[in-house]
Structures are given as C-alpha cells and as structure tokens.
Protein backbone atom coordinates (compact mmCIF):
# COMPACT_ATOMS: atom_id res chain seq x y z
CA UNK A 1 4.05 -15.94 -15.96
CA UNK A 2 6.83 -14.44 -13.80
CA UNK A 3 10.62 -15.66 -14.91
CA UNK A 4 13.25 -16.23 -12.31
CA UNK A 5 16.12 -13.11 -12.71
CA UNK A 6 19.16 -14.02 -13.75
CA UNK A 7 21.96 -14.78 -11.52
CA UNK A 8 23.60 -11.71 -12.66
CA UNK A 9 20.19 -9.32 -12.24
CA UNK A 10 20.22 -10.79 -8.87
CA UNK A 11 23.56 -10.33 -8.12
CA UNK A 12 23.18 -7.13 -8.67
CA UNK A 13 20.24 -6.11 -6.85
CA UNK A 14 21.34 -7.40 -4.25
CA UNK A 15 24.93 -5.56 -4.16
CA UNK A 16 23.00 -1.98 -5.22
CA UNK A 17 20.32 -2.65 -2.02
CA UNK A 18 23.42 -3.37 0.30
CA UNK A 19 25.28 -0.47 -0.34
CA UNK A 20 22.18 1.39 -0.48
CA UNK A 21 21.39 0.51 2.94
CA UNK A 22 24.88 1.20 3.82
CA UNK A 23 24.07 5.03 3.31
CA UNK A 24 21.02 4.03 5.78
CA UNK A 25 18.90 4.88 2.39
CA UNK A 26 16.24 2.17 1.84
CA UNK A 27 15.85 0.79 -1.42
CA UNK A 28 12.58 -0.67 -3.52
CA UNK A 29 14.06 -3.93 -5.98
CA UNK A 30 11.56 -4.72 -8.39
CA UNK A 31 12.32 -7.69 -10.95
CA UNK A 32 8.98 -9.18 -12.45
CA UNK A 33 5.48 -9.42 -12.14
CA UNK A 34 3.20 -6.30 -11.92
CA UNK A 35 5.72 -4.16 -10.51
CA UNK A 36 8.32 -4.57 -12.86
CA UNK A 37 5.52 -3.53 -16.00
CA UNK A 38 4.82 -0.26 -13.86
CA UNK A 39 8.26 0.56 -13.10
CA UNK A 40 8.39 0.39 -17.15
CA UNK A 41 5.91 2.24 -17.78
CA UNK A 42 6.56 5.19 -15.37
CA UNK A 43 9.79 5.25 -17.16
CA UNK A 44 8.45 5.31 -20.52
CA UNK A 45 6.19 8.22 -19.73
CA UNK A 46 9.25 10.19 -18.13
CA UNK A 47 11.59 9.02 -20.95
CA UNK A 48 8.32 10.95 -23.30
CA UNK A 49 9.20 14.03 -21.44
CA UNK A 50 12.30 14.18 -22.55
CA UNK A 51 13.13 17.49 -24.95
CA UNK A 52 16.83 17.16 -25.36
CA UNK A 53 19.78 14.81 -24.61
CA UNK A 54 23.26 16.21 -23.82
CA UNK A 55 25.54 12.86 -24.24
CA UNK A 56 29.35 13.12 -22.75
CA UNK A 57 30.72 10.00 -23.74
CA UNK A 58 33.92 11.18 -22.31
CA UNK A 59 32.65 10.89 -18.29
CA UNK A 60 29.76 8.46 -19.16
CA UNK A 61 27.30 10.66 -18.61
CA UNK A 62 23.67 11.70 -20.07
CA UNK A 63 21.63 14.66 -19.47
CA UNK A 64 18.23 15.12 -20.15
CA UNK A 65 16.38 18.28 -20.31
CA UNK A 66 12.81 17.31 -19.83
CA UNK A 67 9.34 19.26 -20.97
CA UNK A 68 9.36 21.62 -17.85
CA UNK A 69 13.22 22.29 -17.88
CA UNK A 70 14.41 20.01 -15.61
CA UNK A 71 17.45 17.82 -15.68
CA UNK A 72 18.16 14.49 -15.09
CA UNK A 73 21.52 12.99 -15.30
CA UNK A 74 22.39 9.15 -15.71
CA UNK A 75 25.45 7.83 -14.98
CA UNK A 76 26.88 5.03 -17.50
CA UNK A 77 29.41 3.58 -18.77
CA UNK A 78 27.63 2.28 -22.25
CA UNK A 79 24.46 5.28 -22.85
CA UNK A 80 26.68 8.22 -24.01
CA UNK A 81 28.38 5.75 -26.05
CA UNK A 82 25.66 4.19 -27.90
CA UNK A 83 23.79 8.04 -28.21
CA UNK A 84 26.69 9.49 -29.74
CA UNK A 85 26.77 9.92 -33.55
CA UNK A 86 29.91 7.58 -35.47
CA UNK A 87 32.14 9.90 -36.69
CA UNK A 88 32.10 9.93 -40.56
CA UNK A 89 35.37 11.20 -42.99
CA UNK A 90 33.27 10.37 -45.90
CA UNK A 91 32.36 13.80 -48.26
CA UNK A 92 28.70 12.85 -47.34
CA UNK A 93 29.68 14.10 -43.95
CA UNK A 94 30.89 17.63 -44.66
C-alpha cells in the first residue's frame, strides 16, 4: 500500500523539479510505490561500493571513493556532521 508524501516531501519535490527545469534539466521525482523501492535499492548497491568516506563537516560536504576509484561528492548540511567522530578529552582517547 502506497502512503501519501508528506506535505514537506512534496514541497520539496516540487521546489527541486522547478528549479531543475529552470536550468532546462528535466528531472525524474519518485516518492512511493515500485519506483521508490528501486531507487533504494540502486542506492544501496552504490552505497556497497563505497571504499572510503572523506567527511568535511566544515563545508558540508562528503566524498566517497568508490571500488573503481571514483568519487562522488554529496552536498549536506547534516551527513559530515553525523559521520564525523565526537571529539573525546577523556585518557581513553589518547
């Protein structure tokens, strides 16, 4: 059974698509259903690839260095953030 996207999800799907098209780029929105559990798993398989992370929290921004040696950067405010070790003062740390 399909759920309804939230007003927010739609929101902003709908702002991404416009400015997409804006740049005369077309854009493929996919929020439930069949297409949705692809999308995931296309992105699980690619997100397997992955060999090493370089996290910048400091310009929200995540590399990752994938099985053949390419790179793929994502752009985001909360990833490098939530990758990136707590810094420790405890002696356990040194």
């Amino acid at each position: 059974m399909d759920e309804k996207p939230s007003s927010a999800v739609s929101q902003a799907v709908e702002r991404i698509t416009e400015l997409e098209s804006e740049l005369e780029a077309s854009a493929e929105a996919t929020t439930g259903g069949d297409p949705l559990s692809r999308a995931r798993e296309v992105l699980h398989r690619w997100v397997d690839s992955v060999t090493a992370v370089v996290a910048t929290p400091g310009v929200g921004r995540v590399v990752l260095i994938h099985e053949n040696g390419s790179e793929s950067r994502i752009a985001s405010p909360d990833l490098p953030m939530q990758l990136s070790v707590p810094v420790s003062w405890s002696d356990k740390a040194r």
